[in-house]
N, C-alpha and C. Protein backbone atom coordinates (compact mmCIF):
# COMPACT_ATOMS: atom_id res chain seq x y z
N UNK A 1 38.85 171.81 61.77
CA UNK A 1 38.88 170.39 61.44
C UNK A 1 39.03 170.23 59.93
N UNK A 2 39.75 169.47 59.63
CA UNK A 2 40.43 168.88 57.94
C UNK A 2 39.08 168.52 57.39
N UNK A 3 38.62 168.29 56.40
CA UNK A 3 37.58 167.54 55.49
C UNK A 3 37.85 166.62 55.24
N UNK A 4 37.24 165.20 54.77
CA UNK A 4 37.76 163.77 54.23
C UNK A 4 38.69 163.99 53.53
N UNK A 5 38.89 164.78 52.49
CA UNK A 5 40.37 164.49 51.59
C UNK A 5 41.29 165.20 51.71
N UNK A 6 41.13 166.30 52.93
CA UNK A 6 42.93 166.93 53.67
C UNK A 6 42.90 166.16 54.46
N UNK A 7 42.39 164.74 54.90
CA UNK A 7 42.84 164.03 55.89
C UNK A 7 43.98 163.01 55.26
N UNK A 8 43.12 162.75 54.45
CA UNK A 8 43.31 161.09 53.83
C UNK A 8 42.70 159.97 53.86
N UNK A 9 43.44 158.77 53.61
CA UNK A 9 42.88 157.64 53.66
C UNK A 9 43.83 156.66 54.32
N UNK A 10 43.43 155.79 54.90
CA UNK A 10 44.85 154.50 55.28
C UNK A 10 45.12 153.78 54.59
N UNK A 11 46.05 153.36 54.66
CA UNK A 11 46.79 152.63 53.59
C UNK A 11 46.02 151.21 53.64
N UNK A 12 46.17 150.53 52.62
CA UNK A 12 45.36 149.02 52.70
C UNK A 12 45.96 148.50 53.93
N UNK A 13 45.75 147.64 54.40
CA UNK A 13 45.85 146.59 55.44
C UNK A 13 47.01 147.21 56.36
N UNK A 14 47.21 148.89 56.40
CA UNK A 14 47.04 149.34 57.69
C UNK A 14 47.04 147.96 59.13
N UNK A 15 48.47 147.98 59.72
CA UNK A 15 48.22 147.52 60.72
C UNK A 15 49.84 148.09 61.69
N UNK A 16 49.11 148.57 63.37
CA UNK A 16 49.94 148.89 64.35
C UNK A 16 50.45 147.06 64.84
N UNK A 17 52.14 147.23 64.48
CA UNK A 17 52.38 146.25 65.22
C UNK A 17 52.95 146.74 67.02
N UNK A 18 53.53 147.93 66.89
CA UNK A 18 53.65 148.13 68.30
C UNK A 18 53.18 149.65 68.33
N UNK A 19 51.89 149.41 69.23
CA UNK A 19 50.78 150.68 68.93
C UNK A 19 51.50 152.08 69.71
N UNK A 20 51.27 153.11 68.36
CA UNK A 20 51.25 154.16 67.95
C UNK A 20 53.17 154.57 67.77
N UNK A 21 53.82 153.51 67.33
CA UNK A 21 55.22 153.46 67.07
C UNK A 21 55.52 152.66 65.93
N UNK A 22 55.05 151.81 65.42
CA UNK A 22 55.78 150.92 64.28
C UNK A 22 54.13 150.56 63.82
N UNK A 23 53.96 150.42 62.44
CA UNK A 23 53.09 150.02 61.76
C UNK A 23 53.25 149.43 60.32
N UNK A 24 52.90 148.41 59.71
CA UNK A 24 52.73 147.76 58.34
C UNK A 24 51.89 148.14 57.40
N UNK A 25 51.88 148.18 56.20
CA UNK A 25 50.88 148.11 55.45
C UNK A 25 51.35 147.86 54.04
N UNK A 26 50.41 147.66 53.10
CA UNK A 26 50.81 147.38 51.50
C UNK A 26 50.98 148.57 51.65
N UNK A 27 52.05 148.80 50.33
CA UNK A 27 52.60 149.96 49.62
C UNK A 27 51.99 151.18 49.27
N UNK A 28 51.37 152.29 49.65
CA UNK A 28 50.47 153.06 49.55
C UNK A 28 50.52 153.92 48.29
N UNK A 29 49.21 153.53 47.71
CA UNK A 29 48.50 153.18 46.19
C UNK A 29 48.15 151.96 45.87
N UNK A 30 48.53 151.24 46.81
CA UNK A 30 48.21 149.58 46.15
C UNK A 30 49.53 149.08 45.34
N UNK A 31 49.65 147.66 45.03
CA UNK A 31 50.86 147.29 44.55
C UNK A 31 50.02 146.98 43.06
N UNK A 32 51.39 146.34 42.07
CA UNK A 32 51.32 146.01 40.75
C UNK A 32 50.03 146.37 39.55
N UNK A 33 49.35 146.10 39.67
CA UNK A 33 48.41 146.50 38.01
C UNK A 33 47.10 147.53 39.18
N UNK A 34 47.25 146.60 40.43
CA UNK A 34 46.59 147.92 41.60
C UNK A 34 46.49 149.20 41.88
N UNK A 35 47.55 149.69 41.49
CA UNK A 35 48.50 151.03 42.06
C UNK A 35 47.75 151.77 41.61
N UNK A 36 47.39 152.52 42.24
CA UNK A 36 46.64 154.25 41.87
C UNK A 36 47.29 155.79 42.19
N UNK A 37 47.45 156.53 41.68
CA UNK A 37 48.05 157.85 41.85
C UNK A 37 47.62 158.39 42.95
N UNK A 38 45.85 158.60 42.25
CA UNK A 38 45.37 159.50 43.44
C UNK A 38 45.35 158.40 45.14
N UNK A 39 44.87 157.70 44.65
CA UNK A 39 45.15 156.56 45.88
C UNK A 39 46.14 156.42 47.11
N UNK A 40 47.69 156.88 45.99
CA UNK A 40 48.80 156.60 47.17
C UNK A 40 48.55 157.74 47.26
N UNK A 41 48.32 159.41 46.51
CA UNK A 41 48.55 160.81 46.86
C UNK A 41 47.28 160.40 48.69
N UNK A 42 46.03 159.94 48.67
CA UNK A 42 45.45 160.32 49.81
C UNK A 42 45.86 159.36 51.27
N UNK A 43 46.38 158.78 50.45
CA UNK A 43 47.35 157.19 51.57
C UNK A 43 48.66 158.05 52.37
N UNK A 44 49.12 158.84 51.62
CA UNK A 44 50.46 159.63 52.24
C UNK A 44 49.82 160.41 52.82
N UNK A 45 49.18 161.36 52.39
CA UNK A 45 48.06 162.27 53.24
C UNK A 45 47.98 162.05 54.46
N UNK A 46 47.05 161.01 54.50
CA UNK A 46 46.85 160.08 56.09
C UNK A 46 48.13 159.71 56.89
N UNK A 47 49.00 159.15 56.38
CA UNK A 47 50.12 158.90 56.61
C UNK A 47 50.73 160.32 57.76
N UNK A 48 51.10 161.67 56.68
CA UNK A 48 51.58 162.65 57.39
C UNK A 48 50.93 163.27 58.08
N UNK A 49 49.16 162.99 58.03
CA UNK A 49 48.27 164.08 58.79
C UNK A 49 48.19 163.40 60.15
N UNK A 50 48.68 161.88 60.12
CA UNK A 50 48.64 160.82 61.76
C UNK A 50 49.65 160.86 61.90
N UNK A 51 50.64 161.87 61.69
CA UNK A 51 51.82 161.94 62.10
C UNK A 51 53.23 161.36 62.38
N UNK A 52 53.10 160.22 61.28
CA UNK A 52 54.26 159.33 60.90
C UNK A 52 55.70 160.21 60.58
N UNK A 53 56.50 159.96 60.94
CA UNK A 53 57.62 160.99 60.95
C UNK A 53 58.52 160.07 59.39
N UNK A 54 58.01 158.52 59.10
CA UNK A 54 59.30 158.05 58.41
C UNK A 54 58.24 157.03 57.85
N UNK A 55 58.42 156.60 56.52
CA UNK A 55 57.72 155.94 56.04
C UNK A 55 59.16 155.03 55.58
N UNK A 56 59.34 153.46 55.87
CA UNK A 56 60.49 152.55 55.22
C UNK A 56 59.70 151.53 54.25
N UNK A 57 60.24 151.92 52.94
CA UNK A 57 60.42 151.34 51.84
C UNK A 57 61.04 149.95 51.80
N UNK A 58 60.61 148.41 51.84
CA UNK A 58 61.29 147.31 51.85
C UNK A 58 61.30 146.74 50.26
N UNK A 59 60.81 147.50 49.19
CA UNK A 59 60.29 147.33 47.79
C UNK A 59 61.90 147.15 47.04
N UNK A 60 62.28 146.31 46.40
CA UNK A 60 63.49 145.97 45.52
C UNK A 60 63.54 147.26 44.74
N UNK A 61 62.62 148.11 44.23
CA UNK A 61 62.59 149.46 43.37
C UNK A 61 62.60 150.47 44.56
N UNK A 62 62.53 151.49 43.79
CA UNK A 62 62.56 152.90 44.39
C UNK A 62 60.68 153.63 44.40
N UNK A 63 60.28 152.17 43.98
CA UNK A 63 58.69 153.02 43.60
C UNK A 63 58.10 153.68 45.03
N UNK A 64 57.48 155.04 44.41
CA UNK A 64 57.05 155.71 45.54
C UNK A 64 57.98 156.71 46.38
N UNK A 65 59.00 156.05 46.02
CA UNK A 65 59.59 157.28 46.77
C UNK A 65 59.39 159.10 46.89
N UNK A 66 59.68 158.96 45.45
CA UNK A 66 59.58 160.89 44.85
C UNK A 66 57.91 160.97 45.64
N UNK A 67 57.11 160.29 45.82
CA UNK A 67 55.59 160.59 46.16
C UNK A 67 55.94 161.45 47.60
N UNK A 68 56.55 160.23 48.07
CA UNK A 68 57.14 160.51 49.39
C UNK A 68 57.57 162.22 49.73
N UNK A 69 58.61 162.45 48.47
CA UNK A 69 59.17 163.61 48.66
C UNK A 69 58.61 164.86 48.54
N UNK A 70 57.35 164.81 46.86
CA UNK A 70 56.58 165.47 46.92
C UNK A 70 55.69 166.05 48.09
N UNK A 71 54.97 165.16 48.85
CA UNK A 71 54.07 165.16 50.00
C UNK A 71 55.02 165.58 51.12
N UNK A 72 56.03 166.10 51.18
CA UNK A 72 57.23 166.20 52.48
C UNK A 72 57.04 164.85 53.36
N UNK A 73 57.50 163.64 53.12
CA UNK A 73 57.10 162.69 54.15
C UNK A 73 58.58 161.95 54.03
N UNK A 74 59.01 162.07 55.47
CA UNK A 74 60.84 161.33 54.92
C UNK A 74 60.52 159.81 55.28
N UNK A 75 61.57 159.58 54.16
CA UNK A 75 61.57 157.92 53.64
C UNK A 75 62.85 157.15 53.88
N UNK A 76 63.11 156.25 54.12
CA UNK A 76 64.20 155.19 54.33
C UNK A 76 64.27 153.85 53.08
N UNK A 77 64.88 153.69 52.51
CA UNK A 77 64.83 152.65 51.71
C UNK A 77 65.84 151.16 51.90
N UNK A 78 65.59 150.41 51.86
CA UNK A 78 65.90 149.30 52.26
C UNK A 78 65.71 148.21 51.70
N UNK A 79 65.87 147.85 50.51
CA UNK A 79 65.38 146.96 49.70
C UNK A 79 65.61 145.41 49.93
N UNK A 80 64.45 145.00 49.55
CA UNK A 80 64.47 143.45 50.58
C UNK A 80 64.01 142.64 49.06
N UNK A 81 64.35 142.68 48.10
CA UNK A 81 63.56 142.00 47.16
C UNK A 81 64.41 140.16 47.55
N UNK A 82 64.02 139.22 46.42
CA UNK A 82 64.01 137.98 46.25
C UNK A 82 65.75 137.53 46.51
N UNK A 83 66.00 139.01 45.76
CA UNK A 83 67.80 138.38 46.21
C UNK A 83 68.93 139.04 46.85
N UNK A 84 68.54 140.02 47.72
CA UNK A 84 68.91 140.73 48.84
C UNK A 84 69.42 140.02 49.58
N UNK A 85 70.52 140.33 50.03
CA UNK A 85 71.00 139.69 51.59
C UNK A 85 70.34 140.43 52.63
N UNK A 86 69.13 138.86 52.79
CA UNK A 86 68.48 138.84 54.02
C UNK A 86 68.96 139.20 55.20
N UNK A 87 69.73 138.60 55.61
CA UNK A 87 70.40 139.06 57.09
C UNK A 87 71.09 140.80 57.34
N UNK A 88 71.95 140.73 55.89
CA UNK A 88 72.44 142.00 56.00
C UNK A 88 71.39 143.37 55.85
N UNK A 89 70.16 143.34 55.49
CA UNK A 89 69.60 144.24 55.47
C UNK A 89 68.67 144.37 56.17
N UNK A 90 68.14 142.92 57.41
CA UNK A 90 67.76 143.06 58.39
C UNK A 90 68.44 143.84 59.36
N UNK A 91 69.54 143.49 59.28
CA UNK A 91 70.28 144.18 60.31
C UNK A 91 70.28 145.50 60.68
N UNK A 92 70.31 145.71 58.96
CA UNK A 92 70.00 147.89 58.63
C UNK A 92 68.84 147.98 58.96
N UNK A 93 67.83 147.40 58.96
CA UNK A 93 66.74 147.98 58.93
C UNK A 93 66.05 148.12 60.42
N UNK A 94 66.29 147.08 60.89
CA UNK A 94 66.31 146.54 62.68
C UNK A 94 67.11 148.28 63.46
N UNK A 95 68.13 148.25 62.78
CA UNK A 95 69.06 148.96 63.85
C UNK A 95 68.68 150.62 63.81
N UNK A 96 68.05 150.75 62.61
CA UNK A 96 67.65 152.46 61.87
C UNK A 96 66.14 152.51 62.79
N UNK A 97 65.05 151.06 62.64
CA UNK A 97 64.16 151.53 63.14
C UNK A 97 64.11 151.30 64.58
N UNK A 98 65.29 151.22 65.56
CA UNK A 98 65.80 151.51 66.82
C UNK A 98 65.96 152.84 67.20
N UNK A 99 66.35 153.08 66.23
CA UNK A 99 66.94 154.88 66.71
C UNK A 99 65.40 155.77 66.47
N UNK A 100 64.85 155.56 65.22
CA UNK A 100 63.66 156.02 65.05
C UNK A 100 62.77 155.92 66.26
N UNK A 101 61.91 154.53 66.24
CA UNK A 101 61.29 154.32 67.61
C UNK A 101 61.77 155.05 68.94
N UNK A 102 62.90 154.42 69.25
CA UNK A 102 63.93 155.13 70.63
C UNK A 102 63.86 156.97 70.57
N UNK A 103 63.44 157.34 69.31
CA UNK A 103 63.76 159.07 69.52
C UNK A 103 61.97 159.23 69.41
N UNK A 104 61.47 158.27 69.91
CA UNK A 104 59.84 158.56 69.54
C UNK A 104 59.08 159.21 67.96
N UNK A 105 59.58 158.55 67.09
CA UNK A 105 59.29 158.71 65.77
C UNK A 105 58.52 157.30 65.55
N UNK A 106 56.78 157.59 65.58
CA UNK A 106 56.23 156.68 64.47
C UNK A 106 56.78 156.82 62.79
N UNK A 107 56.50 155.21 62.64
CA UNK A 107 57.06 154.78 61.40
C UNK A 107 56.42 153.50 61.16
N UNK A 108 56.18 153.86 59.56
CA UNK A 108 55.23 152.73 58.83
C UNK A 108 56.40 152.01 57.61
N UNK A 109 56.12 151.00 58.21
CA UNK A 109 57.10 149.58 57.04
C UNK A 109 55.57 148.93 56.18
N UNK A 110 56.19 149.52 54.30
CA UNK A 110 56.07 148.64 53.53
C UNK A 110 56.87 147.68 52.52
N UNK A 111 56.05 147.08 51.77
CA UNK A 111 56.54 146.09 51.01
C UNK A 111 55.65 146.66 50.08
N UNK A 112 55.82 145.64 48.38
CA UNK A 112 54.77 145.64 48.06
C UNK A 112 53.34 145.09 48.53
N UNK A 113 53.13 144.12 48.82
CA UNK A 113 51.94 143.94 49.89
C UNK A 113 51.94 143.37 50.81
N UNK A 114 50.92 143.51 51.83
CA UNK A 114 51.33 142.85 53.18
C UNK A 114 51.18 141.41 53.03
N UNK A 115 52.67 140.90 53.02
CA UNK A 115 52.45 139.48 52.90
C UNK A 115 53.63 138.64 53.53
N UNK A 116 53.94 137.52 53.40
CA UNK A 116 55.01 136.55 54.30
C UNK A 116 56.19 137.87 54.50
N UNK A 117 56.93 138.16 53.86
CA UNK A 117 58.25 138.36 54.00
C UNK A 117 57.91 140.37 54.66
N UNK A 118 56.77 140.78 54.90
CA UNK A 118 56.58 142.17 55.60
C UNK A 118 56.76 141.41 56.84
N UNK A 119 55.47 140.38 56.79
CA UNK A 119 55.05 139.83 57.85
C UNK A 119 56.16 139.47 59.03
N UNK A 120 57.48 138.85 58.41
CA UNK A 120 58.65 138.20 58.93
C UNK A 120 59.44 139.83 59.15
N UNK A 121 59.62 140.61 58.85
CA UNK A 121 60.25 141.80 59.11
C UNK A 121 59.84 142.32 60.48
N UNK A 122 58.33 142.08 60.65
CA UNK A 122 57.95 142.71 61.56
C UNK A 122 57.88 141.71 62.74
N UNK A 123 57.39 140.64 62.49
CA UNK A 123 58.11 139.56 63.80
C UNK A 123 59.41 139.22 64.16
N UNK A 124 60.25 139.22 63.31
CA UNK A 124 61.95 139.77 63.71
C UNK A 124 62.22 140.85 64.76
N UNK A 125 61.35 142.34 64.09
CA UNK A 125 61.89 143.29 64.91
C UNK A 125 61.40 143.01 65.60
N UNK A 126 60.10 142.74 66.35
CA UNK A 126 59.82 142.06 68.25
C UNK A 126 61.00 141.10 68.54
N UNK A 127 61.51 140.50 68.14
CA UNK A 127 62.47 139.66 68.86
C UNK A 127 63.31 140.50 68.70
N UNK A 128 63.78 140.67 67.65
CA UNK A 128 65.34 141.59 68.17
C UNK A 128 65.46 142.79 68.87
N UNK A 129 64.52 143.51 68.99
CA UNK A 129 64.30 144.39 69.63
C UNK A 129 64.15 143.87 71.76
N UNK A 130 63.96 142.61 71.52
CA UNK A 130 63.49 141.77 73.04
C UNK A 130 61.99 142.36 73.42
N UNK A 131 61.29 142.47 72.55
CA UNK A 131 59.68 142.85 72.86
C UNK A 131 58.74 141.51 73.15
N UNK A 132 59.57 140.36 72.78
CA UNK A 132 58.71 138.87 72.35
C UNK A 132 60.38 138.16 73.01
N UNK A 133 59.92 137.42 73.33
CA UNK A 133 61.26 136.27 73.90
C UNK A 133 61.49 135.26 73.22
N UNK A 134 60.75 134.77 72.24
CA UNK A 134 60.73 133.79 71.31
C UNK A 134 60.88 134.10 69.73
N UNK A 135 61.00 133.53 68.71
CA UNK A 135 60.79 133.22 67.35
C UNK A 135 59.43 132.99 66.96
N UNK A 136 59.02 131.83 67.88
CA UNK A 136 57.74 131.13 67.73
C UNK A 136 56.26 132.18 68.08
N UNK A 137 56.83 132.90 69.30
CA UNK A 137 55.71 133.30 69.81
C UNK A 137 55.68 134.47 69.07
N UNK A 138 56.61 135.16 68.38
CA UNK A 138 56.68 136.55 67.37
C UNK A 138 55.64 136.47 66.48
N UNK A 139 55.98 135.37 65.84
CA UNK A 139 55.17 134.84 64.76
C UNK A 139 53.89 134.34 65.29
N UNK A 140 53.17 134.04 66.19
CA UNK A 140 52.16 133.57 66.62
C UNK A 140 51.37 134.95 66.70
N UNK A 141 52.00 136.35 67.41
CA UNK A 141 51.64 137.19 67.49
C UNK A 141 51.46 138.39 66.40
N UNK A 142 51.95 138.24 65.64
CA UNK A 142 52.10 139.10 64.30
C UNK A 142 50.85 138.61 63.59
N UNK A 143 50.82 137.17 63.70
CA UNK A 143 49.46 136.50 63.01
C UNK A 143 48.31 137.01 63.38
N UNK A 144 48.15 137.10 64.54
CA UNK A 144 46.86 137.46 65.28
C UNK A 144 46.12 138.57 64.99
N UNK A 145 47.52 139.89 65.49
CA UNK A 145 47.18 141.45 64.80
C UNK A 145 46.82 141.31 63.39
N UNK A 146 47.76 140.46 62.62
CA UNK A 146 47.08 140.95 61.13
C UNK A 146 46.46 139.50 60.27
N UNK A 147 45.66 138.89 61.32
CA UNK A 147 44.76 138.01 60.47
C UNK A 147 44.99 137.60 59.95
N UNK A 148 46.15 136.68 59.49
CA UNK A 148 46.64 136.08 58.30
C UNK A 148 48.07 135.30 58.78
N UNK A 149 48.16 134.23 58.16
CA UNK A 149 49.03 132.98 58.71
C UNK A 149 50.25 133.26 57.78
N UNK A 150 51.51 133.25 58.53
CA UNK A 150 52.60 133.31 58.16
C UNK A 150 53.39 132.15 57.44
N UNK A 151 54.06 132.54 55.98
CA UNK A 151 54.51 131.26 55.24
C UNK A 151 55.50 131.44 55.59
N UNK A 152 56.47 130.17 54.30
CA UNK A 152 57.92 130.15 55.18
C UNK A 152 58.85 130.87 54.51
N UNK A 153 58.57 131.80 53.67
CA UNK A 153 59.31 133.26 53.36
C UNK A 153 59.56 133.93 54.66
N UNK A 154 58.49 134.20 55.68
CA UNK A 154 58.51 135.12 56.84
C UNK A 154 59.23 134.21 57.58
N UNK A 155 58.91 133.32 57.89
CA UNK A 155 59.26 132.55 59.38
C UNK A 155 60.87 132.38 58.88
N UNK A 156 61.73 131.95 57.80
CA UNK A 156 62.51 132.39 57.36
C UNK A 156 63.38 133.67 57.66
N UNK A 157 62.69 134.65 57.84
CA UNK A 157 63.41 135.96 58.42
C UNK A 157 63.23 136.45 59.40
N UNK A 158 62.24 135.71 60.48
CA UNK A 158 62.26 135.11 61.85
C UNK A 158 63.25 134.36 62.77
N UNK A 159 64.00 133.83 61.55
CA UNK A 159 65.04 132.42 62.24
C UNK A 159 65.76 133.51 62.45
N UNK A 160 66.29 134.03 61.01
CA UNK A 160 67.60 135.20 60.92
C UNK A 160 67.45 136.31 61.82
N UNK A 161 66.24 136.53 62.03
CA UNK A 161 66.86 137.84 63.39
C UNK A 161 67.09 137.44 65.02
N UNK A 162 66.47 136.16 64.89
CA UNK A 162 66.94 135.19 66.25
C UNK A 162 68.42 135.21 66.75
N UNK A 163 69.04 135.35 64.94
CA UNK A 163 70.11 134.84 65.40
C UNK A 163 71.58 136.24 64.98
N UNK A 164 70.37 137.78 65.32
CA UNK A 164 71.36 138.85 64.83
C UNK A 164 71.55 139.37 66.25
C-alpha cells in the first residue's frame, strides 16, 4: 500500500460528472496567485495513481502542461479562453472526449477554476453525448453534483452544444 504522498491529493473541487469516466475540477495546483508547485506535483499524483488515462486542459495558456509530462500523465489541450470560438472547440473537445470515454479511458476536464464556463462544458457534453435529453435539465443536473448555480457564461455553451 502507497503512503499519503505516493498517493496524492485531489484536485480542488474534484467532481465525477459521469462516475468513474469524465470528471471536473480547478486546475491542479490551484489557479492564479493560488497555484502551488508542490500542490499540483501531489494533485497529478492522485490524478495518475486513480488512474485517469487523459487529463484536458480548457486554460487559454499552456499552464501545466510540461507538469503533465513530467509526471507521465497524457494531456489534451483545448483552449477555451474569452475569445475562442466557442462552438468550434466544443465540437473538438465533445468529439476527442467520445473516443476517450468510448475506449474506456477516464478523463478529468479543467479550466482555471471550476466555474460557469467548466460548468457549461460539462453540461453540453451530457447533451451531446444524449446522456440528458434536454439543455435545461443538463444544467439543472450539473448544478446539483457540483453545488453551485450556473451563470450565463455556461448556460451559453449549453445552448451551443444543443445545437452541434
Amino acid at each position: 500500500m502507497k503512503g499519503k504522498w505516493e498517493r496524492g491529493i485531489a484536485p480542488r473541487h474534484f467532481s465525477w460528472i459521469v462516475k468513474d469516466q469524465l470528471a471536473v475540477s480547478e486546475r491542479p495546483g490551484g489557479y492564479a496567485r493560488n497555484h502551488r508547485k508542490v500542490r499540483r506535483h501531489e494533485e497529478i499524483l492522485w490524478l495518475r495513481n486513480s488512474g485517469f488515462a487523459r487529463v484536458v486542459s480548457l486554460l487559454p495558456s499552456s499552464h501545466n502542461l510540461h507538469a503533465y509530462d513530467e509526471l507521465g500523465l497524457e494531456w489534451s489541450h483545448f483552449p477555451l479562453g474569452p475569445t475562442a470560438d466557442a462552438r468550434k472547440t466544443l465540437i473538438e473537445v465533445y468529439e476527442a472526449l467520445r473516443g476517450w470515454l468510448g475506449a474506456g479511458q477516464p478523463v478529468l476536464v479543467h479550466q482555471e477554476e471550476l466555474g460557469d464556463r467548466l460548468m457549461g462544458v460539462a453540461a453540453g457534453y451530457l447533451l451531446y453525448a444524449g446522456l440528458i435529453d434536454s439543455g435545461p435539465r443538463a444544467i439543472t443536473i450539473v448544478e446539483k453534483m457540483l453545488h453551485r448555480e450556473m451563470g450565463p457564461q455556461g448556460r451559453e455553451l449549453v445552448a451551443l452544444a444543443s445545437d452541434l
